[in-house]
PDB file of N, CA and C in Angstrom:
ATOM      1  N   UNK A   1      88.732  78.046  87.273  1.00  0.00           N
ATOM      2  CA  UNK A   1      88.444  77.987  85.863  1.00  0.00           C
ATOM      3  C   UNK A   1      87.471  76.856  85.558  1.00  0.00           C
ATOM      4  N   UNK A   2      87.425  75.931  86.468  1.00  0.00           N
ATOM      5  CA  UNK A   2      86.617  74.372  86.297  1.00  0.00           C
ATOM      6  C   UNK A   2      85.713  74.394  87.060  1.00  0.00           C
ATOM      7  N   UNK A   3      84.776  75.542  87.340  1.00  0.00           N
ATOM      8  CA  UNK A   3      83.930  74.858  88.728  1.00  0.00           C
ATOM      9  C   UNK A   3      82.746  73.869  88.807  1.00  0.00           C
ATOM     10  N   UNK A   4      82.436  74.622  88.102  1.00  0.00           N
ATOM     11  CA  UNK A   4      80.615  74.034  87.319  1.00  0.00           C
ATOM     12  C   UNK A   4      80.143  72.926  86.386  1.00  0.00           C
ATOM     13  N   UNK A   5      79.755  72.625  86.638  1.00  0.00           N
ATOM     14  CA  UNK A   5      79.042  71.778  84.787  1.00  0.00           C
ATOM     15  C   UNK A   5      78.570  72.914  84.124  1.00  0.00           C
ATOM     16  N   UNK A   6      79.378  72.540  82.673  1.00  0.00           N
ATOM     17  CA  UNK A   6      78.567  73.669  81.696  1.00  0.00           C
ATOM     18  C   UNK A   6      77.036  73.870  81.715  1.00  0.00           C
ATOM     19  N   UNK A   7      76.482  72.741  81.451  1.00  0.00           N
ATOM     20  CA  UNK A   7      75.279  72.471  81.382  1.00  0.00           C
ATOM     21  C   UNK A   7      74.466  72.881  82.237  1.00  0.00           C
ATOM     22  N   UNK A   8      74.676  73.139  83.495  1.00  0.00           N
ATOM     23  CA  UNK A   8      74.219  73.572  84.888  1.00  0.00           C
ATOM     24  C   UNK A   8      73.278  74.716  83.942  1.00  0.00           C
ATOM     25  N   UNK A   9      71.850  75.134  84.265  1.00  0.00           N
ATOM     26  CA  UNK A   9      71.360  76.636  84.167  1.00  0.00           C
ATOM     27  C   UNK A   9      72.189  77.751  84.942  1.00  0.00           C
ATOM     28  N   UNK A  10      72.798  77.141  86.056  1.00  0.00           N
ATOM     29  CA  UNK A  10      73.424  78.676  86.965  1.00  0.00           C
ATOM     30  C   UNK A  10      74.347  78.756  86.339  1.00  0.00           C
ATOM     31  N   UNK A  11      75.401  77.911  85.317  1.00  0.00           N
ATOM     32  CA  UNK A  11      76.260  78.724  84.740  1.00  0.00           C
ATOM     33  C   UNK A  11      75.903  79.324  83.080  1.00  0.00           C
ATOM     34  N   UNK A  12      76.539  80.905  83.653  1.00  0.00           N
ATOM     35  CA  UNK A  12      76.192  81.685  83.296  1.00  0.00           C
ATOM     36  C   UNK A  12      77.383  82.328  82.322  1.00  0.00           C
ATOM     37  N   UNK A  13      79.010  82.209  82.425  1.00  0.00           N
ATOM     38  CA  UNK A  13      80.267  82.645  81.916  1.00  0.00           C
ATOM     39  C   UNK A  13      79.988  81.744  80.654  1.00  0.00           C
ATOM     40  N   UNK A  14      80.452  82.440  80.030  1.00  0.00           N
ATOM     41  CA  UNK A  14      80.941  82.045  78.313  1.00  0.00           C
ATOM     42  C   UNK A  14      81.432  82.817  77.820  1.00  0.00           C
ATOM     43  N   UNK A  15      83.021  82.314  76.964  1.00  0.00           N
ATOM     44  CA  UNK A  15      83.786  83.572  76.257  1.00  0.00           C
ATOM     45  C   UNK A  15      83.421  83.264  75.107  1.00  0.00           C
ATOM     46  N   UNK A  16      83.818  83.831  74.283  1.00  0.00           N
ATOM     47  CA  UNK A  16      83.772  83.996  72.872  1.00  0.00           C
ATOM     48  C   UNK A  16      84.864  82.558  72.304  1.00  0.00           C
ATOM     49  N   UNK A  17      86.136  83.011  73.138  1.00  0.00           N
ATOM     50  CA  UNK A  17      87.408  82.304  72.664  1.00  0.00           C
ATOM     51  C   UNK A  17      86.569  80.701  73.503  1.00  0.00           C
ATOM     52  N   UNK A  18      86.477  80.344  74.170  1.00  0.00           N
ATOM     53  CA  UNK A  18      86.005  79.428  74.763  1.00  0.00           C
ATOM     54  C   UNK A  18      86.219  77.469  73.999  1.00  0.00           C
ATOM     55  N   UNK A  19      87.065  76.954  74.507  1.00  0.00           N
ATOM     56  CA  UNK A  19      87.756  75.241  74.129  1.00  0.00           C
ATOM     57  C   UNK A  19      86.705  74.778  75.053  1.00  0.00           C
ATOM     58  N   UNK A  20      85.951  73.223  73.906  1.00  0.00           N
ATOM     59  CA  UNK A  20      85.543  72.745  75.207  1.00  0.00           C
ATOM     60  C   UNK A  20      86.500  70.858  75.203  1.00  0.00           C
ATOM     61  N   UNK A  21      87.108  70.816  75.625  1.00  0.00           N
ATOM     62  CA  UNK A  21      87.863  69.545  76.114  1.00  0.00           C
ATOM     63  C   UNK A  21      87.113  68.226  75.964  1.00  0.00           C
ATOM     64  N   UNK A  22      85.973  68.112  76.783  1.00  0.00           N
ATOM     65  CA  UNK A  22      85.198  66.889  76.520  1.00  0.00           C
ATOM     66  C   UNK A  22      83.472  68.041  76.548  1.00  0.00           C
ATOM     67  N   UNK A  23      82.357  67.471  76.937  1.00  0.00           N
ATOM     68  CA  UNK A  23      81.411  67.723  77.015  1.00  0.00           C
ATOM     69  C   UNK A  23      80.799  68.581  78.238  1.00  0.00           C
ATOM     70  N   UNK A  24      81.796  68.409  78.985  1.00  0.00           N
ATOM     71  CA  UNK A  24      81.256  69.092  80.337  1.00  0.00           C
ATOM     72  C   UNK A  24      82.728  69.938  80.499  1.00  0.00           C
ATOM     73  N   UNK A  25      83.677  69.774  80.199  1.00  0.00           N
ATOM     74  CA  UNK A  25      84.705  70.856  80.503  1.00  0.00           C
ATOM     75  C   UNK A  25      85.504  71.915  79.257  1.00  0.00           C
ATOM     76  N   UNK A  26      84.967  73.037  79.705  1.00  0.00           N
ATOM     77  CA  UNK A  26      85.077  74.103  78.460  1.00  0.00           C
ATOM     78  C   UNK A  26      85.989  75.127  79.163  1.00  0.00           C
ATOM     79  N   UNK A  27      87.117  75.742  78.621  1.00  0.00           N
ATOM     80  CA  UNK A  27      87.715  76.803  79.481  1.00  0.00           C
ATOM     81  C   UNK A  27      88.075  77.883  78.151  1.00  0.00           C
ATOM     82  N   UNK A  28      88.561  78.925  78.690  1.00  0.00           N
ATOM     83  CA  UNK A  28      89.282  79.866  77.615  1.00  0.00           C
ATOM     84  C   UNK A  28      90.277  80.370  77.784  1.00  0.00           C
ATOM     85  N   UNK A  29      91.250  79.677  76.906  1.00  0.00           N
ATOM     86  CA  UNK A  29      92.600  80.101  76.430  1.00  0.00           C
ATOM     87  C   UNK A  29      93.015  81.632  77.630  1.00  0.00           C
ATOM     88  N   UNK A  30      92.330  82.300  76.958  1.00  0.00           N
ATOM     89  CA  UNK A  30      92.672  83.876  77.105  1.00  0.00           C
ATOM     90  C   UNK A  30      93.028  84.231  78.673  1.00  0.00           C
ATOM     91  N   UNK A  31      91.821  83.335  79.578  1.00  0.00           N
ATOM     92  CA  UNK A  31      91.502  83.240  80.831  1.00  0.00           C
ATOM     93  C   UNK A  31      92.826  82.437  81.775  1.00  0.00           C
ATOM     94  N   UNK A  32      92.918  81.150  81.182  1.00  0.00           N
ATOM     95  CA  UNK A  32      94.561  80.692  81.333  1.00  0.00           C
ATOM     96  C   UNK A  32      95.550  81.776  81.568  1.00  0.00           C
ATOM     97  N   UNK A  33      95.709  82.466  80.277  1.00  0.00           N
ATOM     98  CA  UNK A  33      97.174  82.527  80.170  1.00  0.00           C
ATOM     99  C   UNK A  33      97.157  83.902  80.975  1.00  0.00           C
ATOM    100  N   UNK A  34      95.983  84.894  81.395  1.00  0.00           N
ATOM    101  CA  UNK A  34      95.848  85.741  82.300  1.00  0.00           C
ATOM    102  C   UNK A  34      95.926  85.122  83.839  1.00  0.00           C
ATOM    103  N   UNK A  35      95.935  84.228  83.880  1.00  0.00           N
ATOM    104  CA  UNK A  35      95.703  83.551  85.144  1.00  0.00           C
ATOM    105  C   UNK A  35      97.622  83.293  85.638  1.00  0.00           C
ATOM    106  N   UNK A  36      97.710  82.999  84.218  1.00  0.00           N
ATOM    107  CA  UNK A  36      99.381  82.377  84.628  1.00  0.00           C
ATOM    108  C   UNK A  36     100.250  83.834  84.746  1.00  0.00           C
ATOM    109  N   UNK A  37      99.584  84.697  83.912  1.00  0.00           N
ATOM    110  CA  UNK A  37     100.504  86.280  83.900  1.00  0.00           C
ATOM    111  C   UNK A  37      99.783  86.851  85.670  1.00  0.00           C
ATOM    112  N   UNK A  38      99.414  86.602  86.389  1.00  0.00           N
ATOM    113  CA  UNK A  38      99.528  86.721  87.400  1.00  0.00           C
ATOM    114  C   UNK A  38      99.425  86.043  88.703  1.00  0.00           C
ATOM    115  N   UNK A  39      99.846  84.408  88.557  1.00  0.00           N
ATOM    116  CA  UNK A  39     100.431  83.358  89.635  1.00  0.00           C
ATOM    117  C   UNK A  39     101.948  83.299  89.416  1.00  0.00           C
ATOM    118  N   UNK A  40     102.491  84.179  88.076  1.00  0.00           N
ATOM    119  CA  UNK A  40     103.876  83.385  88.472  1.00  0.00           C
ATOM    120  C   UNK A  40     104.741  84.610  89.033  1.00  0.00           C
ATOM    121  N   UNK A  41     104.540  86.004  88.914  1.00  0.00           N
ATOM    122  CA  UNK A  41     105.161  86.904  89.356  1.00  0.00           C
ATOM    123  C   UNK A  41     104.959  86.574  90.795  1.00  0.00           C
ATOM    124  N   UNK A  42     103.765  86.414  91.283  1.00  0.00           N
ATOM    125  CA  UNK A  42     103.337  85.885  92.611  1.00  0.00           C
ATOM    126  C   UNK A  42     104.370  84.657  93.321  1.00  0.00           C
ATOM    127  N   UNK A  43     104.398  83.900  92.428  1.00  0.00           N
ATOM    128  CA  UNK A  43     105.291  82.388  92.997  1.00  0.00           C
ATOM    129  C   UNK A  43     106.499  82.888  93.065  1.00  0.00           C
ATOM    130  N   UNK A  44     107.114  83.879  91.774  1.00  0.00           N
ATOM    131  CA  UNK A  44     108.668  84.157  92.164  1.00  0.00           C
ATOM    132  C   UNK A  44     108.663  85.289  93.115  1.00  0.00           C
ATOM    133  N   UNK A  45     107.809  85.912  93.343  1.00  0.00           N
ATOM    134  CA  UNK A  45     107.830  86.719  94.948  1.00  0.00           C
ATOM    135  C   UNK A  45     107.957  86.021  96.302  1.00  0.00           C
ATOM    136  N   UNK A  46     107.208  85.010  96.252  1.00  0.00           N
ATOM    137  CA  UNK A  46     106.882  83.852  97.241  1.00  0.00           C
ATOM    138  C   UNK A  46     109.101  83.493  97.921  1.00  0.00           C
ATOM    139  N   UNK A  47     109.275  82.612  95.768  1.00  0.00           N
ATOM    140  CA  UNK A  47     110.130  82.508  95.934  1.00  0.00           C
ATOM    141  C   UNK A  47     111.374  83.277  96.422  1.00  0.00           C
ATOM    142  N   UNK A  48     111.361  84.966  96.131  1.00  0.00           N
ATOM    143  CA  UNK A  48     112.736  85.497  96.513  1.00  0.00           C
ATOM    144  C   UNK A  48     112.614  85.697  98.418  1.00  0.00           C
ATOM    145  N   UNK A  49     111.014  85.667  98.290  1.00  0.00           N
ATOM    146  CA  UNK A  49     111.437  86.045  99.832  1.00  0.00           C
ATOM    147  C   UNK A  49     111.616  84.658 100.704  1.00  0.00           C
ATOM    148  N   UNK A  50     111.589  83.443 100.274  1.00  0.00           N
ATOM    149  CA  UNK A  50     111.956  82.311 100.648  1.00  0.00           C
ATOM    150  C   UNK A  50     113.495  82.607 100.885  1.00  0.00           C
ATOM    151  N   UNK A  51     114.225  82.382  99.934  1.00  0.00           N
ATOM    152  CA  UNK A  51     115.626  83.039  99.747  1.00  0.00           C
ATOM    153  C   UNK A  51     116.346  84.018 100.606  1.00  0.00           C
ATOM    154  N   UNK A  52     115.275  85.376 100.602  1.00  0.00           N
ATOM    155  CA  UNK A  52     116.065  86.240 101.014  1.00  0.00           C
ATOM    156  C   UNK A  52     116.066  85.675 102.954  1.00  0.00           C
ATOM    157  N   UNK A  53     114.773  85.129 103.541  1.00  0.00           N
ATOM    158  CA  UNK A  53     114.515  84.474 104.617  1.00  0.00           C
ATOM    159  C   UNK A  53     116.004  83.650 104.796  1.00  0.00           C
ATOM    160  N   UNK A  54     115.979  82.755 104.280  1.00  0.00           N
ATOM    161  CA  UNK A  54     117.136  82.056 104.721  1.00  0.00           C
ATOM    162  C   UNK A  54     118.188  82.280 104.920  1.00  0.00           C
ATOM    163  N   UNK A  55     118.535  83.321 103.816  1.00  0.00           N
ATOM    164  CA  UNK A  55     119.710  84.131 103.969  1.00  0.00           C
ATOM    165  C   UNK A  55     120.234  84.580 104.695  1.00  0.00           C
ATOM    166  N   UNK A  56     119.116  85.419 105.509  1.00  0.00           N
ATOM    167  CA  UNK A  56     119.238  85.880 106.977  1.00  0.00           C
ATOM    168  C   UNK A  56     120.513  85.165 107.990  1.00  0.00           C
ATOM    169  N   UNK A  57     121.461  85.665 108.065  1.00  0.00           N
ATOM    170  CA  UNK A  57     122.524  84.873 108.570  1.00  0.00           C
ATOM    171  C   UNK A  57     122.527  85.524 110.568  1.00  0.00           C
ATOM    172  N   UNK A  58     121.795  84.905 111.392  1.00  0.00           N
ATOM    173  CA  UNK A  58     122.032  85.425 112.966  1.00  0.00           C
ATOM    174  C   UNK A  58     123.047  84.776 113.367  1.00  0.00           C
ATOM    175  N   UNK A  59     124.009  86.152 113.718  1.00  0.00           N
ATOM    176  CA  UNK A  59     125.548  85.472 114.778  1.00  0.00           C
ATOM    177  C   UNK A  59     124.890  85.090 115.882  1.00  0.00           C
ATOM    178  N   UNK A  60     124.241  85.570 117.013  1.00  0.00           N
ATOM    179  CA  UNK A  60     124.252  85.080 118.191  1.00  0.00           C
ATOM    180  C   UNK A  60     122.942  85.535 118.661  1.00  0.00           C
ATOM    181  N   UNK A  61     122.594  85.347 120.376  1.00  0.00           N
ATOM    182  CA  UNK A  61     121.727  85.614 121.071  1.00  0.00           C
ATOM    183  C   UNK A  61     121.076  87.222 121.061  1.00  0.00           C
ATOM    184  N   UNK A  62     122.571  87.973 120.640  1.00  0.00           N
ATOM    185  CA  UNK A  62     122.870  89.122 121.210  1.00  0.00           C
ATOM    186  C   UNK A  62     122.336  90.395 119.893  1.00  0.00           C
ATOM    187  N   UNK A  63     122.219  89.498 118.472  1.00  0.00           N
ATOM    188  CA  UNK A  63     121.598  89.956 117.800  1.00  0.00           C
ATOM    189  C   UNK A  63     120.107  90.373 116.998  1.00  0.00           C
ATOM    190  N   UNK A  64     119.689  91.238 117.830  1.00  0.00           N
ATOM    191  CA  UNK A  64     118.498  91.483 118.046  1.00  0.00           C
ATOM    192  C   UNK A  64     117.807  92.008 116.698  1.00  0.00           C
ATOM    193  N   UNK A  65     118.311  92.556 116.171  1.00  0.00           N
ATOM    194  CA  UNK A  65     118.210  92.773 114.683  1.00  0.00           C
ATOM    195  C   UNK A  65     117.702  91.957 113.656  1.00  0.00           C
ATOM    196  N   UNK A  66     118.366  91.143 113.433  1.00  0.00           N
ATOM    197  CA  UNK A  66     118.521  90.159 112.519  1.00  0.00           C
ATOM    198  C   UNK A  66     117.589  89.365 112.537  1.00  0.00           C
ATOM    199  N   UNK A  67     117.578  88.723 113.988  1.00  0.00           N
ATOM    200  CA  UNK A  67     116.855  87.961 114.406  1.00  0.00           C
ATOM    201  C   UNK A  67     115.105  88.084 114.574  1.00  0.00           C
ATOM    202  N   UNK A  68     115.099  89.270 115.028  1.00  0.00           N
ATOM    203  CA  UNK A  68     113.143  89.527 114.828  1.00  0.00           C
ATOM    204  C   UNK A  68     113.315  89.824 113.087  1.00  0.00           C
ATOM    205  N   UNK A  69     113.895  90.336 112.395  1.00  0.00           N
ATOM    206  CA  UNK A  69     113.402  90.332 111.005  1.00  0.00           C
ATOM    207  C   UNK A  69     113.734  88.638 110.630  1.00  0.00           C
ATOM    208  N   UNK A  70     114.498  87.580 111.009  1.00  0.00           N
ATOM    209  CA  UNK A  70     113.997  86.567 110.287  1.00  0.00           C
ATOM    210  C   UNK A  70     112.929  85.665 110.961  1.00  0.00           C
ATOM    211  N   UNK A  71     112.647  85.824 112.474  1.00  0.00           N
ATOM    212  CA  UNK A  71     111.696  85.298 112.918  1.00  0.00           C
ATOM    213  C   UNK A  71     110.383  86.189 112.151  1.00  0.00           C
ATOM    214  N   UNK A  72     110.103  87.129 111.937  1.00  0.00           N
ATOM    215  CA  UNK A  72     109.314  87.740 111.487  1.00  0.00           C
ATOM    216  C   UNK A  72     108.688  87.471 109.913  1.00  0.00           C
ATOM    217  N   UNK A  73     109.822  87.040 108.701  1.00  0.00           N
ATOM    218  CA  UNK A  73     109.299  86.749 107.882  1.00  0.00           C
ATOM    219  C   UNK A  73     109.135  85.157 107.403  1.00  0.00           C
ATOM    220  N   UNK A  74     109.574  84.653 109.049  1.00  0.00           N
ATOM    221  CA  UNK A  74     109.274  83.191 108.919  1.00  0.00           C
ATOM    222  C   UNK A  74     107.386  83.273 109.287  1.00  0.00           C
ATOM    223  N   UNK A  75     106.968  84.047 110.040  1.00  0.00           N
ATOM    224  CA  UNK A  75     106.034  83.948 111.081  1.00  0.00           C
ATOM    225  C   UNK A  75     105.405  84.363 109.473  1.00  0.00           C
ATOM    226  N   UNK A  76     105.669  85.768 108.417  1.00  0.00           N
ATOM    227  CA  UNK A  76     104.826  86.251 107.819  1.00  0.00           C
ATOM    228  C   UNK A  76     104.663  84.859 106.411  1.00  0.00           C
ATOM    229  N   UNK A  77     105.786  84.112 106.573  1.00  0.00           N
ATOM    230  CA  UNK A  77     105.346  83.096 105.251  1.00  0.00           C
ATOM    231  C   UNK A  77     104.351  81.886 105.703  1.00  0.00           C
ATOM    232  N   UNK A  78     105.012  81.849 107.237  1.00  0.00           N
ATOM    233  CA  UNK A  78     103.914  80.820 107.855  1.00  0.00           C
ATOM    234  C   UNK A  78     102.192  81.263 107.746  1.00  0.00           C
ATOM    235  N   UNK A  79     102.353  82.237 107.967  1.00  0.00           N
ATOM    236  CA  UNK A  79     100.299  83.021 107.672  1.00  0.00           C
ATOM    237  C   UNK A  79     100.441  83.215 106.204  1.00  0.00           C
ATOM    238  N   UNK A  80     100.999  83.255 105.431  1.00  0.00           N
ATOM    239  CA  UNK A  80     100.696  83.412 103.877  1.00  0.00           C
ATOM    240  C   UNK A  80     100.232  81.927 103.857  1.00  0.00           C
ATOM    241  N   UNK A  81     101.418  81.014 103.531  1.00  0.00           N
ATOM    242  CA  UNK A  81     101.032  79.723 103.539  1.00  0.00           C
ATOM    243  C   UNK A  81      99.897  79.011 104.049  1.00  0.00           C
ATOM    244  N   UNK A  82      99.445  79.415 104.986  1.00  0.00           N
ATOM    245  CA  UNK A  82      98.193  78.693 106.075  1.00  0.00           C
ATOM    246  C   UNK A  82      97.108  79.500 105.226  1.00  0.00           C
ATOM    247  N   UNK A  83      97.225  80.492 105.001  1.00  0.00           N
ATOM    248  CA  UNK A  83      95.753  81.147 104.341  1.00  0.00           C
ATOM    249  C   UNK A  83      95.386  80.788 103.086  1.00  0.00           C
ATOM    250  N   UNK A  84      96.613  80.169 102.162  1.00  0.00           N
ATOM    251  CA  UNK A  84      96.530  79.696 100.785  1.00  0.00           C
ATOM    252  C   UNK A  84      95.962  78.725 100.925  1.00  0.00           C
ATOM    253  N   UNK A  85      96.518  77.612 101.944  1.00  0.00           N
ATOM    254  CA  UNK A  85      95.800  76.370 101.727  1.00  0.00           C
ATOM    255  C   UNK A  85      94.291  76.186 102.559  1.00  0.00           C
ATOM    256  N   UNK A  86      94.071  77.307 103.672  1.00  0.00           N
ATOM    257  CA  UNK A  86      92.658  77.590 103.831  1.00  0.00           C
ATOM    258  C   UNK A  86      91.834  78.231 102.554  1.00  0.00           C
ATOM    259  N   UNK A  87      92.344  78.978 101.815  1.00  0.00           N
ATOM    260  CA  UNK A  87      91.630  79.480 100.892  1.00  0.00           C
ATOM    261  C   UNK A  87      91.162  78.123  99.775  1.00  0.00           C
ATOM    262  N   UNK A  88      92.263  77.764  99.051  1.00  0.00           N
ATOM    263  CA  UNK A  88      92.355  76.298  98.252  1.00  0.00           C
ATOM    264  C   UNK A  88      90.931  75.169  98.711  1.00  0.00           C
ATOM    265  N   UNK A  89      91.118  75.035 100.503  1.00  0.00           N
ATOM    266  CA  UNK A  89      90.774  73.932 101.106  1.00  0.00           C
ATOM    267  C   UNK A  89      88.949  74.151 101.096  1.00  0.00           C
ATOM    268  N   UNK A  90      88.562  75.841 101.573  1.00  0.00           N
ATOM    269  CA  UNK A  90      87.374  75.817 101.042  1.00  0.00           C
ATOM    270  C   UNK A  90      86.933  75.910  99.804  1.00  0.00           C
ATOM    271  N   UNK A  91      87.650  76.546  98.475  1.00  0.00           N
ATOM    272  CA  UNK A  91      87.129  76.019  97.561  1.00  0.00           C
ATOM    273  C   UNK A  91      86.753  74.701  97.323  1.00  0.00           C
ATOM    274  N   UNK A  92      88.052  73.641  97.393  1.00  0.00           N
ATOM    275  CA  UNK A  92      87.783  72.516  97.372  1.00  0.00           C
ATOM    276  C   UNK A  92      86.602  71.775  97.655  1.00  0.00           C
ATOM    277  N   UNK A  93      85.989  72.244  99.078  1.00  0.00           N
ATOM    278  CA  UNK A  93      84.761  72.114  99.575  1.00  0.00           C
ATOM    279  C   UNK A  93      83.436  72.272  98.870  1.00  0.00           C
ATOM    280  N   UNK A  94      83.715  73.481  98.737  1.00  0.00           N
ATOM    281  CA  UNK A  94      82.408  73.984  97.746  1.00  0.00           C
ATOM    282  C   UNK A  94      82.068  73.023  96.322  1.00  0.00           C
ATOM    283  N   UNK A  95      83.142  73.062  95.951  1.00  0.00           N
ATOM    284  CA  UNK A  95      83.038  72.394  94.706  1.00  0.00           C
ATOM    285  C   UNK A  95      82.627  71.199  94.837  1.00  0.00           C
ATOM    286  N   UNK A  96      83.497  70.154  95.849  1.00  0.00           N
ATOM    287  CA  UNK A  96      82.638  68.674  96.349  1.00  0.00           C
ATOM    288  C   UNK A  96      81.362  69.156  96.420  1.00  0.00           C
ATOM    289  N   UNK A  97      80.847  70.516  96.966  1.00  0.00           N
ATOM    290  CA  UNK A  97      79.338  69.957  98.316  1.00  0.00           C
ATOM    291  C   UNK A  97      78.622  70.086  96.687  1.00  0.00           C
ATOM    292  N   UNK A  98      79.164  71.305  95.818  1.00  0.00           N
ATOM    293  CA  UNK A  98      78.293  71.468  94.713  1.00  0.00           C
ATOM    294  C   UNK A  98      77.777  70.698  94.027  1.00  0.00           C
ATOM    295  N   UNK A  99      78.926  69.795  93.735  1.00  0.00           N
ATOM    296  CA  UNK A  99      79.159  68.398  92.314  1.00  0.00           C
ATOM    297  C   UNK A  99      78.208  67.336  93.261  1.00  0.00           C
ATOM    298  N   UNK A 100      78.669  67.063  94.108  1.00  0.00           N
ATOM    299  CA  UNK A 100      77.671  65.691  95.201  1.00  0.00           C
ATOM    300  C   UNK A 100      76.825  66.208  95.601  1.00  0.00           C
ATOM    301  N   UNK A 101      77.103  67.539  96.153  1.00  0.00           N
ATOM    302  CA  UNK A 101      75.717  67.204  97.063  1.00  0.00           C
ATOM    303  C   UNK A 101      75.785  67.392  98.660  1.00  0.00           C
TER     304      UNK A 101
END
């Protein structure tokens, strides 16, 4: 929602609804609260399958079952997780190399 300087010629987005905060940071309402109507169904998905993961109760060696489905959605939160904060980590990037340089 923050990438740019307004002022920049390459930016090009402007809403109608559009707040600008100080001089260089302008966002829109509308854009927010669409943003939040689809990170939080996301986070409490995140969350039940955190839950349902743990839950996972393995009796023994001998239970083969149980056990690849909770090694499995440990392995599948471990690659969710790693790709979020690769995803995050190059934005992050971009935005430094943009703003500096």
């Amino acid at each position: 929602m923050y990438c740019v300087d307004v002022s920049d010629s390459c930016e090009k987005t402007r809403f109608k609804n559009e707040e600008c905060m100080t001089t260089d940071m302008c966002m829109s309402m509308s854009v927010v609260f669409v943003a939040m109507c689809i990170s939080i169904p996301l986070i409490f998905i995140f969350d039940v399958l955190c839950i349902y993961t743990s839950s996972i109760k393995v009796d023994g060696v001998t239970d083969i079952g149980k056990g690849a489905r909770k090694c499995g959605m440990q392995w599948f939160m471990s690659l969710l997780c790693a790709s979020i904060a690769i995803y995050f980590a190059s934005n992050l990037y971009m935005s430094l190399k943009y703003r500096y340089g």
